[in-house]
C-alpha atoms as a PDB file:
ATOM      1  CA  UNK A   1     -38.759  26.061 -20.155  1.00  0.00           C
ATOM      2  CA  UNK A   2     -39.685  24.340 -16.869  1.00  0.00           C
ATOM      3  CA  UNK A   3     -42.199  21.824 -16.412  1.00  0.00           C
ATOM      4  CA  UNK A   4     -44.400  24.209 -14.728  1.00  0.00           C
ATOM      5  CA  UNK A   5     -44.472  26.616 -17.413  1.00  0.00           C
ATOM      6  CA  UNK A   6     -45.503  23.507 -19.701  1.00  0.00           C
ATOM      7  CA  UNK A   7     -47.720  22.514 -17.620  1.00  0.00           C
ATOM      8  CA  UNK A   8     -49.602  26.274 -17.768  1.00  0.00           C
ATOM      9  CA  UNK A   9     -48.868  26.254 -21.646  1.00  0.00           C
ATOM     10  CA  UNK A  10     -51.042  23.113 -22.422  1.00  0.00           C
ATOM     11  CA  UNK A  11     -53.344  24.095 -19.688  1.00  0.00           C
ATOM     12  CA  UNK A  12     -54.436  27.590 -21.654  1.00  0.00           C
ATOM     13  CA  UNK A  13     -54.004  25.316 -24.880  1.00  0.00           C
ATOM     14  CA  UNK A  14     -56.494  22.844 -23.965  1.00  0.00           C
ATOM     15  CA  UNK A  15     -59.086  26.132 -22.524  1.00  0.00           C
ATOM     16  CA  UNK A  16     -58.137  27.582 -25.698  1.00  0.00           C
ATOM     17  CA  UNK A  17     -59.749  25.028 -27.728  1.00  0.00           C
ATOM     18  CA  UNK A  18     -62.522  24.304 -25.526  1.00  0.00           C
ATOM     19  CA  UNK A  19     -63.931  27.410 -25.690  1.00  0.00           C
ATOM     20  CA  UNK A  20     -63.914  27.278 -29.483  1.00  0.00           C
ATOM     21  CA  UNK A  21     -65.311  24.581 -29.857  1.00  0.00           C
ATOM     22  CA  UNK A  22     -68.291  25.288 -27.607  1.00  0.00           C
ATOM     23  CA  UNK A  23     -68.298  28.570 -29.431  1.00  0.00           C
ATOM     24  CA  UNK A  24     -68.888  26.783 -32.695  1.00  0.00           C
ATOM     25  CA  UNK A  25     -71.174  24.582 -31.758  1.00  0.00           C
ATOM     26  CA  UNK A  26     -73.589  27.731 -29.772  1.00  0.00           C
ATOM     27  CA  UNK A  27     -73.617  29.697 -33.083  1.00  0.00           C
ATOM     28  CA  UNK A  28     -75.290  26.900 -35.095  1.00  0.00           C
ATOM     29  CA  UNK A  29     -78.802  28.153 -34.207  1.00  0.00           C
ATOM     30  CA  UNK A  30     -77.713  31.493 -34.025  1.00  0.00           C
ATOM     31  CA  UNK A  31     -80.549  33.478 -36.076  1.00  0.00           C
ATOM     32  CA  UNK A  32     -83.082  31.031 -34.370  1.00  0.00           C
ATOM     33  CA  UNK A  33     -82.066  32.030 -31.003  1.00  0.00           C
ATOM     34  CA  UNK A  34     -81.540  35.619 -32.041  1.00  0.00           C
ATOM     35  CA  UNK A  35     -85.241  35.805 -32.782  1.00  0.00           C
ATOM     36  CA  UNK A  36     -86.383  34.028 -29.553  1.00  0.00           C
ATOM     37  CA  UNK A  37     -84.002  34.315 -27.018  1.00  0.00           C
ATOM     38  CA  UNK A  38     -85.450  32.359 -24.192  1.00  0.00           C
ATOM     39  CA  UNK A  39     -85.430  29.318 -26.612  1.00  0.00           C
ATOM     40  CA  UNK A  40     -82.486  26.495 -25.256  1.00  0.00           C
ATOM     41  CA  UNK A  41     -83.593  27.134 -21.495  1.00  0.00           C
ATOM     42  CA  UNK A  42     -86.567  24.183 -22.091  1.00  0.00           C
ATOM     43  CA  UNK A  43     -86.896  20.335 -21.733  1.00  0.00           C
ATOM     44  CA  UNK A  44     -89.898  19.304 -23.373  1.00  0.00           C
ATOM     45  CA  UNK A  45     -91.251  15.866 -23.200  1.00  0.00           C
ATOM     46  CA  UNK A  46     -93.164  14.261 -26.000  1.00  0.00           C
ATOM     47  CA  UNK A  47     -96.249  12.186 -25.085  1.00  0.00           C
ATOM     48  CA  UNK A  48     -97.854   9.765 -27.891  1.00  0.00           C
ATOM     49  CA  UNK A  49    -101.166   9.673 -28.470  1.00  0.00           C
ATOM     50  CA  UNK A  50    -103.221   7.048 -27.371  1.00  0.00           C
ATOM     51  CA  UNK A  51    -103.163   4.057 -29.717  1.00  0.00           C
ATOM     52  CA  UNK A  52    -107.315   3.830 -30.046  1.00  0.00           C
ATOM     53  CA  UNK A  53    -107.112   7.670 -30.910  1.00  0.00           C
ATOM     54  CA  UNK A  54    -105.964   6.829 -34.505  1.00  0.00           C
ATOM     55  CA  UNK A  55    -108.344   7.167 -37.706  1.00  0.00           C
ATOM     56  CA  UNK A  56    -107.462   6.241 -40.737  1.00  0.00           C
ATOM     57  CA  UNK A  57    -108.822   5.679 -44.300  1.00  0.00           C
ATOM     58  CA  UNK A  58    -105.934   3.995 -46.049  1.00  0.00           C
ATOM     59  CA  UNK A  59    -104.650   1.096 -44.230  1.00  0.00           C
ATOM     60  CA  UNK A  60    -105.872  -1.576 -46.495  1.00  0.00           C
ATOM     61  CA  UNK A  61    -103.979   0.066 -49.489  1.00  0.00           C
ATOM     62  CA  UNK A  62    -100.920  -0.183 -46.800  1.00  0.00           C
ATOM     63  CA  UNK A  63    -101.245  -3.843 -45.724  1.00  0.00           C
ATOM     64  CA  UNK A  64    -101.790  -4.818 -49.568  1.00  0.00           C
ATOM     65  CA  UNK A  65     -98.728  -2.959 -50.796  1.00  0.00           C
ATOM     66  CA  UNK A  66     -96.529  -3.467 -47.359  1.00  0.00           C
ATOM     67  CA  UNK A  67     -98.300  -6.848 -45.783  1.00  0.00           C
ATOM     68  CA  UNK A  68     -98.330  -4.767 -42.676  1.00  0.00           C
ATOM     69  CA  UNK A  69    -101.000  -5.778 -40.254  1.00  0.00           C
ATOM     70  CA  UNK A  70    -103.591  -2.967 -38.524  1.00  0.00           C
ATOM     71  CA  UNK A  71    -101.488  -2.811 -35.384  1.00  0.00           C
ATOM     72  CA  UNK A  72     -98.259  -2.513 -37.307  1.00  0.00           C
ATOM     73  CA  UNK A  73     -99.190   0.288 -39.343  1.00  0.00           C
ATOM     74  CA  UNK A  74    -101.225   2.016 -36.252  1.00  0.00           C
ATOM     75  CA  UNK A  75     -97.739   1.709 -34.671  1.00  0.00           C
ATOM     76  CA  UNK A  76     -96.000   3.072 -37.028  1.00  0.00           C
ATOM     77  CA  UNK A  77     -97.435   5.698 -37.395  1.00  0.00           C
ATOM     78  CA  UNK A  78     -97.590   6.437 -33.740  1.00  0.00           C
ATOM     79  CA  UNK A  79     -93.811   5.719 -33.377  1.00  0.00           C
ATOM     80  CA  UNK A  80     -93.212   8.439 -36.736  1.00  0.00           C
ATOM     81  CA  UNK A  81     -95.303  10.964 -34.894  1.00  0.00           C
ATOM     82  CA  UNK A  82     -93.038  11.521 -32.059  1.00  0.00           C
ATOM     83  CA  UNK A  83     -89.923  10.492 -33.854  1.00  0.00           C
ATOM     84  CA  UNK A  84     -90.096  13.308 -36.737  1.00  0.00           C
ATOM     85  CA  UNK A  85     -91.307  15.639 -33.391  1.00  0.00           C
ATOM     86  CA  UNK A  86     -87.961  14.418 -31.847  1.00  0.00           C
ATOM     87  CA  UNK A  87     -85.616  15.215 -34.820  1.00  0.00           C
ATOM     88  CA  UNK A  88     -86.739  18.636 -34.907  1.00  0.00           C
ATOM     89  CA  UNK A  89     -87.429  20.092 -31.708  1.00  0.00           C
ATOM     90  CA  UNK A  90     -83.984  18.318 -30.715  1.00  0.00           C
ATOM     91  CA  UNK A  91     -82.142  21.275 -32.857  1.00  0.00           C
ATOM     92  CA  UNK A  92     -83.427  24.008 -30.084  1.00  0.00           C
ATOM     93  CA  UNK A  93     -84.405  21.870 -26.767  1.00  0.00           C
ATOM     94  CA  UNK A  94     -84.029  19.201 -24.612  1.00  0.00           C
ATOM     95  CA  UNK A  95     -86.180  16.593 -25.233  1.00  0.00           C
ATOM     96  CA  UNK A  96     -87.561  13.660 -23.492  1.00  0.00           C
ATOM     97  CA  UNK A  97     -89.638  10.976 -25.764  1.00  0.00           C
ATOM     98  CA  UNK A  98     -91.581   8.733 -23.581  1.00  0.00           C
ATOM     99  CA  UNK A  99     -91.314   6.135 -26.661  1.00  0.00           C
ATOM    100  CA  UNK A 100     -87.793   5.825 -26.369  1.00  0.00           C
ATOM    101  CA  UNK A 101     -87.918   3.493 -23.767  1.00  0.00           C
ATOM    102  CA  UNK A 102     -91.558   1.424 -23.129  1.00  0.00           C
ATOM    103  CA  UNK A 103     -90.341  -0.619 -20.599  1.00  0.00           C
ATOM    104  CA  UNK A 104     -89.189   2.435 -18.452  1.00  0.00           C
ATOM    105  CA  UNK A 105     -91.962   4.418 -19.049  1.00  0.00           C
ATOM    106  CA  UNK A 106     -94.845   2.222 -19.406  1.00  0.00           C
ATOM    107  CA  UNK A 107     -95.955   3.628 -15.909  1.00  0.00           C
ATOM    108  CA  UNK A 108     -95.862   7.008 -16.338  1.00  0.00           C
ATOM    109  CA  UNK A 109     -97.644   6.573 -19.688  1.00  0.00           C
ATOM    110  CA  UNK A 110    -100.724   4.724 -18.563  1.00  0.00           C
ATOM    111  CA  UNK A 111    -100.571   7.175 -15.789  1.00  0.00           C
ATOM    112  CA  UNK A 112    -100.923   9.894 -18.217  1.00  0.00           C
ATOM    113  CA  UNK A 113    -103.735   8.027 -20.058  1.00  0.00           C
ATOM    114  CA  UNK A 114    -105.534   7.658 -17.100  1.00  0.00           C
ATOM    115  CA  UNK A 115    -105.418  11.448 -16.148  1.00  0.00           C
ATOM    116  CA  UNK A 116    -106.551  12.889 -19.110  1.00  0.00           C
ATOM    117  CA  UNK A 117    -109.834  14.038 -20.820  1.00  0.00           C
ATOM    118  CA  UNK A 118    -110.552  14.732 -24.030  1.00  0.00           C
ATOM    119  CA  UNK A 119    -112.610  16.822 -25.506  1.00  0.00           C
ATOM    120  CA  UNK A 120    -113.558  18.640 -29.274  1.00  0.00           C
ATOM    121  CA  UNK A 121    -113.570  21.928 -29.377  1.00  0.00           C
ATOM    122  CA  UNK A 122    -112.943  24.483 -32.084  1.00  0.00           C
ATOM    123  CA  UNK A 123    -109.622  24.863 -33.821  1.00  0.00           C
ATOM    124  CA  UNK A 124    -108.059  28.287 -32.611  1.00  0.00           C
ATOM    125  CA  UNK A 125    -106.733  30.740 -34.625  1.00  0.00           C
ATOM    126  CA  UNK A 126    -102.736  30.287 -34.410  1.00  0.00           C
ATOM    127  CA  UNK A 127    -102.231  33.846 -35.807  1.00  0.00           C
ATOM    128  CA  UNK A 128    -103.585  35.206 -32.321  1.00  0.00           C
ATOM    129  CA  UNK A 129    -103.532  32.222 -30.124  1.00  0.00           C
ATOM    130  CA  UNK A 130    -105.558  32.181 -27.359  1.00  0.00           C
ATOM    131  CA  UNK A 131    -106.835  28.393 -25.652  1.00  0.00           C
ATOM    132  CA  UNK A 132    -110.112  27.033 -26.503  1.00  0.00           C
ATOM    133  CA  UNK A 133    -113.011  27.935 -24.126  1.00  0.00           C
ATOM    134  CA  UNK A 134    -115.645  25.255 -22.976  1.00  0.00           C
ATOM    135  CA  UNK A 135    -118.189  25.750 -24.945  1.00  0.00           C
ATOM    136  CA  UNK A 136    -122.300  25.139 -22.834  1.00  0.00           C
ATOM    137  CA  UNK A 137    -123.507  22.000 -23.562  1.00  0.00           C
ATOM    138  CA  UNK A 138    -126.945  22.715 -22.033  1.00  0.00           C
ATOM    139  CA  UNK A 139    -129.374  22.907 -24.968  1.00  0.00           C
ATOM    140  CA  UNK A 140    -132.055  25.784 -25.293  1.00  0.00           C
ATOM    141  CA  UNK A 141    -135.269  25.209 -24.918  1.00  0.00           C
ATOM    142  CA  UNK A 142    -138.131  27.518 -26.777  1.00  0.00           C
ATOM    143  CA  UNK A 143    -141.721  27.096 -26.585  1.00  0.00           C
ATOM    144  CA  UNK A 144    -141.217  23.647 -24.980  1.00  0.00           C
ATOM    145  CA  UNK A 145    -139.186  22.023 -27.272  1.00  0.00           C
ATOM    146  CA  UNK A 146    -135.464  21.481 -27.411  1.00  0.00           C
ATOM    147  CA  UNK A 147    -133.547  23.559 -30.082  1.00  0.00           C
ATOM    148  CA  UNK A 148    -130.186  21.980 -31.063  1.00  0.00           C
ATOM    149  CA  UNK A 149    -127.775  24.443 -32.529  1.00  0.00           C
ATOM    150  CA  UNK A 150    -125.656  23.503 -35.605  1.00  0.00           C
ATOM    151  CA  UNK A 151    -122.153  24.519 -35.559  1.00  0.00           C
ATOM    152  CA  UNK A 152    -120.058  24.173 -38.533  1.00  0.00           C
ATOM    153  CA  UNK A 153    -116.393  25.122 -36.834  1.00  0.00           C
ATOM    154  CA  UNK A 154    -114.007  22.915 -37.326  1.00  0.00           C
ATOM    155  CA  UNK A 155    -112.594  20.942 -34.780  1.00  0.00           C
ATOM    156  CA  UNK A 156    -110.485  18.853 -32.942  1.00  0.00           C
ATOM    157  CA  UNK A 157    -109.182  16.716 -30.096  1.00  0.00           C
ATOM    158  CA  UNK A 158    -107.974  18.795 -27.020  1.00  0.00           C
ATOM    159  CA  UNK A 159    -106.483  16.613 -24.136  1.00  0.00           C
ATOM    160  CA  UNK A 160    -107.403  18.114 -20.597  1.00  0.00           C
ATOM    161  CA  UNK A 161    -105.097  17.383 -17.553  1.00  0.00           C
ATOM    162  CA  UNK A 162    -107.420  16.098 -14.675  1.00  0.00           C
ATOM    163  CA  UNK A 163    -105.251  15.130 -12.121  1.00  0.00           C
ATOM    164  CA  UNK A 164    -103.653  18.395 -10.791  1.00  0.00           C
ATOM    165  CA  UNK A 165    -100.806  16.752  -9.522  1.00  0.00           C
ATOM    166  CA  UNK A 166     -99.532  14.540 -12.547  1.00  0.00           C
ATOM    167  CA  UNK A 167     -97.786  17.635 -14.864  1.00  0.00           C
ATOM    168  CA  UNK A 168     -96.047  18.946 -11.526  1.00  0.00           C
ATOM    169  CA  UNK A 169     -94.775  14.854 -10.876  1.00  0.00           C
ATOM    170  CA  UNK A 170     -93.383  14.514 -14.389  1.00  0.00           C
ATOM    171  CA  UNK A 171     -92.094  18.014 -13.803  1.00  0.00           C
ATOM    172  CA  UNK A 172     -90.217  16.575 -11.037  1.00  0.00           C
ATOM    173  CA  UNK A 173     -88.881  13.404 -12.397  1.00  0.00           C
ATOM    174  CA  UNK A 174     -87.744  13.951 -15.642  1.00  0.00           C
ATOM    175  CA  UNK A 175     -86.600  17.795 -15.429  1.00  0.00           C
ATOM    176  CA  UNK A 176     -89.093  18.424 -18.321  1.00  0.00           C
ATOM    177  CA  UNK A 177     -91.123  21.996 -18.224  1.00  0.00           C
ATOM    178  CA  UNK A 178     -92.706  21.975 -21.563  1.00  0.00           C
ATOM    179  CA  UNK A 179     -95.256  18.806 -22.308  1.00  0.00           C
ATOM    180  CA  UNK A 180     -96.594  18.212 -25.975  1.00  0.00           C
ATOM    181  CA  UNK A 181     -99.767  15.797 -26.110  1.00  0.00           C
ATOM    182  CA  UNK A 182     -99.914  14.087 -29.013  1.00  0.00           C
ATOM    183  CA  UNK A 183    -103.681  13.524 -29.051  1.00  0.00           C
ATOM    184  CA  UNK A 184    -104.825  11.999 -31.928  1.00  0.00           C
ATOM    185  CA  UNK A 185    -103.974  11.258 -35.456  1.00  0.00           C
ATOM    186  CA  UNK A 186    -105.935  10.793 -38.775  1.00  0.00           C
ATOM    187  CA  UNK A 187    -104.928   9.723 -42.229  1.00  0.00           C
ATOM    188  CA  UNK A 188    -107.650  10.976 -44.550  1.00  0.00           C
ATOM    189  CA  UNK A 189    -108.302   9.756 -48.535  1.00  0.00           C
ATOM    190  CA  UNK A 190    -109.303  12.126 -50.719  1.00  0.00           C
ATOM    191  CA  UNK A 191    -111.774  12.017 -53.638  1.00  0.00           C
ATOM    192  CA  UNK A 192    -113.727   9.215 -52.352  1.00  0.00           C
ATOM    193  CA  UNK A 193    -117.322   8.664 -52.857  1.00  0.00           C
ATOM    194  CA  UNK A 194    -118.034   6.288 -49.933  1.00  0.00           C
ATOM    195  CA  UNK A 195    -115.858   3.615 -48.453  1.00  0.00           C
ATOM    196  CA  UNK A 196    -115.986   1.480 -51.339  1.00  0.00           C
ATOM    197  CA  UNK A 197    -113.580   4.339 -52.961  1.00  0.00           C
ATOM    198  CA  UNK A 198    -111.518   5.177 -49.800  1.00  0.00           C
ATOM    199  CA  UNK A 199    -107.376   5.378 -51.281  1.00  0.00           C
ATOM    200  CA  UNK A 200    -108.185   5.196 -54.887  1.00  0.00           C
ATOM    201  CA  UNK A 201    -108.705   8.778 -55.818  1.00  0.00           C
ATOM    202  CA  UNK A 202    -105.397  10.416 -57.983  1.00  0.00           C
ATOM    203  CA  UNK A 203    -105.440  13.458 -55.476  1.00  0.00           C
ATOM    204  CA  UNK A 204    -103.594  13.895 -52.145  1.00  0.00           C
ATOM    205  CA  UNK A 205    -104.574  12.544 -49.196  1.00  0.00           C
ATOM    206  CA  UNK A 206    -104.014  14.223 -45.452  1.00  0.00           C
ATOM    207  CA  UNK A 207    -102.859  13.979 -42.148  1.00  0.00           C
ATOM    208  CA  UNK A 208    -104.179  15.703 -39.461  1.00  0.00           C
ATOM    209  CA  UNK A 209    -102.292  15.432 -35.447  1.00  0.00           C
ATOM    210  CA  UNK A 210    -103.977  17.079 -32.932  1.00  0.00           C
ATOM    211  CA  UNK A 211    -102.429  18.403 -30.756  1.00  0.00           C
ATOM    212  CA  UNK A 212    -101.987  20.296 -27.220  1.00  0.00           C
ATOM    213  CA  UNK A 213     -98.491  21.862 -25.552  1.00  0.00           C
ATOM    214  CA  UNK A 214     -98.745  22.577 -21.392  1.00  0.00           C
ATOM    215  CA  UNK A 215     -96.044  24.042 -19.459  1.00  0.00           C
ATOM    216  CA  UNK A 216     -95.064  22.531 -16.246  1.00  0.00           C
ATOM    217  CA  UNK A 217     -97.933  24.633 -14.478  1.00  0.00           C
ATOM    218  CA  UNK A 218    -100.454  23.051 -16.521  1.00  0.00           C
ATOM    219  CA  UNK A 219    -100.765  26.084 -18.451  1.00  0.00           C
ATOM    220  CA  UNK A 220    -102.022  25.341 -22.049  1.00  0.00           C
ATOM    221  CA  UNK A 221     -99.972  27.287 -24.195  1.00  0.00           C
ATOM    222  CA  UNK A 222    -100.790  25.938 -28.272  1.00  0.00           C
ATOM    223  CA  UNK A 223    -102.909  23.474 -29.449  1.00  0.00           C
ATOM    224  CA  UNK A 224    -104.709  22.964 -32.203  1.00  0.00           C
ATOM    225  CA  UNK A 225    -104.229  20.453 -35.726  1.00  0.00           C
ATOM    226  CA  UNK A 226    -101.657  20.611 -37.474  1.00  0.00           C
ATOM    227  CA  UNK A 227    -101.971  19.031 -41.476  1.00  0.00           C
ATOM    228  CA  UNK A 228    -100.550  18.265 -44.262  1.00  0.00           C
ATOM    229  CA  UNK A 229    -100.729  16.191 -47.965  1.00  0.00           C
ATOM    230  CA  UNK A 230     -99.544  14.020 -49.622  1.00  0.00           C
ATOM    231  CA  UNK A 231    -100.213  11.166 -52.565  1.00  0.00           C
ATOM    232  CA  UNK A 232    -102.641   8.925 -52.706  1.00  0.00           C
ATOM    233  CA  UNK A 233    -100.048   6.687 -54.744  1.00  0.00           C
ATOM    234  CA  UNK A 234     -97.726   6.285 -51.479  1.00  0.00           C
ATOM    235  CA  UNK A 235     -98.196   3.762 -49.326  1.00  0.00           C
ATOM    236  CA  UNK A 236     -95.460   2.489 -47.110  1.00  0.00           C
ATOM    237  CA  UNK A 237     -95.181   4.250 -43.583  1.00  0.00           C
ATOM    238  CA  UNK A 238     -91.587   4.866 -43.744  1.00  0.00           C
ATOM    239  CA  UNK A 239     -91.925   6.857 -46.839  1.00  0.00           C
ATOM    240  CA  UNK A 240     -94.869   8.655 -45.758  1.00  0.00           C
ATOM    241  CA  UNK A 241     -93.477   9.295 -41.800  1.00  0.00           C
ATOM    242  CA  UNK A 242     -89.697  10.122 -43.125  1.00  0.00           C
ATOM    243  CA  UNK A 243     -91.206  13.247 -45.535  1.00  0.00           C
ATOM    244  CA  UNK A 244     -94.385  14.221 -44.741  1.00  0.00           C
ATOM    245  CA  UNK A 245     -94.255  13.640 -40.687  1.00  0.00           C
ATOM    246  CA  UNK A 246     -91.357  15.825 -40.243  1.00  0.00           C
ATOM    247  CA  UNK A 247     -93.579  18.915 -42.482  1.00  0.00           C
ATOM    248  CA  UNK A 248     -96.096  18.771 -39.599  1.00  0.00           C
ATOM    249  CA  UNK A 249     -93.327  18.376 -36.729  1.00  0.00           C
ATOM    250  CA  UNK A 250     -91.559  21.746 -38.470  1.00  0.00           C
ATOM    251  CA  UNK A 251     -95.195  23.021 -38.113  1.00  0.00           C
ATOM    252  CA  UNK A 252     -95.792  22.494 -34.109  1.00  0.00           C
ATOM    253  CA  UNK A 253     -92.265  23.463 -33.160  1.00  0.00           C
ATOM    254  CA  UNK A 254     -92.574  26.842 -35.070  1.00  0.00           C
ATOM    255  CA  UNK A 255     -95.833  27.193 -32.985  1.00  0.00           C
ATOM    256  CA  UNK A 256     -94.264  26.224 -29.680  1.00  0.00           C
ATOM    257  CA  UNK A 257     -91.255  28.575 -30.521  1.00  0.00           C
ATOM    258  CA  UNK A 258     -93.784  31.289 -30.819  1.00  0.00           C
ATOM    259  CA  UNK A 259     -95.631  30.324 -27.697  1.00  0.00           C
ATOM    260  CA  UNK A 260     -92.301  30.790 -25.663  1.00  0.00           C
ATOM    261  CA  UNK A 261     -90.642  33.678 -27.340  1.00  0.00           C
ATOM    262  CA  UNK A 262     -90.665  36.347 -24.170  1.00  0.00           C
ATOM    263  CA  UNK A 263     -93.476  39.321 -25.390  1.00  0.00           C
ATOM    264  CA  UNK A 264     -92.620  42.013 -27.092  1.00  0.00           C
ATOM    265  CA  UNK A 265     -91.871  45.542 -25.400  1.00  0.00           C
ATOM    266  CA  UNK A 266     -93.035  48.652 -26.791  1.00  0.00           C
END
């Protein structure tokens, strides 16, 4: 055999193997990406929320168990959030966490801050999701006196995009179509009787992220809360961000995959 027929032989070899391997590798989400086909085609990039927009009702049961101080635990936290977000979205997309790297993306971030709005508005039903509306703020007046309605919905933090230009920019710099807001986060006790009581009940306690996912248009495509429990007898972050964090994360990516599955033809 000559050396160009080598050559060829090791050449088809190495193609051979190549393409098995990538072959491999595609079929890993196979059913997932049978069921929405368009997923794999997005970059989404994973905001934090801001680090005043954190409530929570058991940090002193953390800091006695852990010694953690307030902005240690709020940090935590707010690393765990986009971390557990990151581990599971990562399976199906590109991903870009702006808390991978502070120094680089300080910027950006307090850009982002600075362009948003916030405001509460009622938790939409994710069986037939359809954005919030604005709700009218004016109150009604009858026979001269101001009438304030009660309103007993539920709800939560939606973050508004007021600068028209700053999804399109981070669009542009870091290839990223699909934006998830991380908008606030609270850690609830459960049980209690006042704040005297606050992390000593025997039930679970919650967390609750809200939430809001845009698309490189500025098109709000999911938002909403997304919750779940867990005992009032753990207190260390880790623990609490390493099982019950990645529950809620499995939560908003099953939303988002929904929000970007192509519609159905009849």
């Amino acid at each position: 055999m000559n050396k160009i027929s080598i050559r060829n032989l090791f050449l088809l070899l190495f193609l051979f193997l190549t393409f098995d391997f990538f072959s491999q590798h595609t079929t890993i989400n196979q059913k997932t990406i049978e069921k929405y086909p368009a997923l794999g085609k997005h970059k989404i990039m994973l905001i934090p929320f801001e680090p005043h927009l954190y409530n929570s009702e058991i940090d002193f049961y953390i800091n006695k168990e852990t010694k953690l101080n307030a902005k240690q635990i709020k940090f935590a936290f707010r690393d765990g959030v986009n971390e557990a977000l990151y581990k599971a979205l990562k399976l199906q997309y590109g991903v870009v966490d702006l808390m991978d790297d502070t120094v680089k993306t300080k910027k950006d971030l307090e850009s982002i801050y600075q362009n948003l709005g916030y405001e509460y508005q009622k938790i939409p039903d994710q069986t037939n999701y359809t954005p919030p509306k604005k709700e009218k703020d004016d109150p009604k007046i009858e026979k001269g006196q101001i009438v304030v309605e009660t309103n007993a919905d539920a709800r939560f933090m939606n973050a508004k995009v007021k600068n028209a230009t700053l999804v399109p920019y981070l669009y542009g710099k870091y290839k990223s179509d699909i934006f998830i807001f991380i908008n606030q986060l609270d850690i609830k006790a459960s049980g209690s009787n006042g704040p005297a009581e606050l992390g000593t009940s025997t039930g679970n306690r919650k967390i609750v992220v809200h939430y809001t996912v845009y698309t490189f248009d500025a098109k709000e495509i999911n938002s909403g809360i997304a919750e779940e429990q867990f005992p009032s007898t753990i207190n260390n972050p880790t623990k609490i961000v390493g099982t019950y964090f990645s529950k809620i994360a499995q939560t908003i990516t099953q939303r988002i995959n929904l929000a970007l599955a192509p519609p159905k033809t009849k």
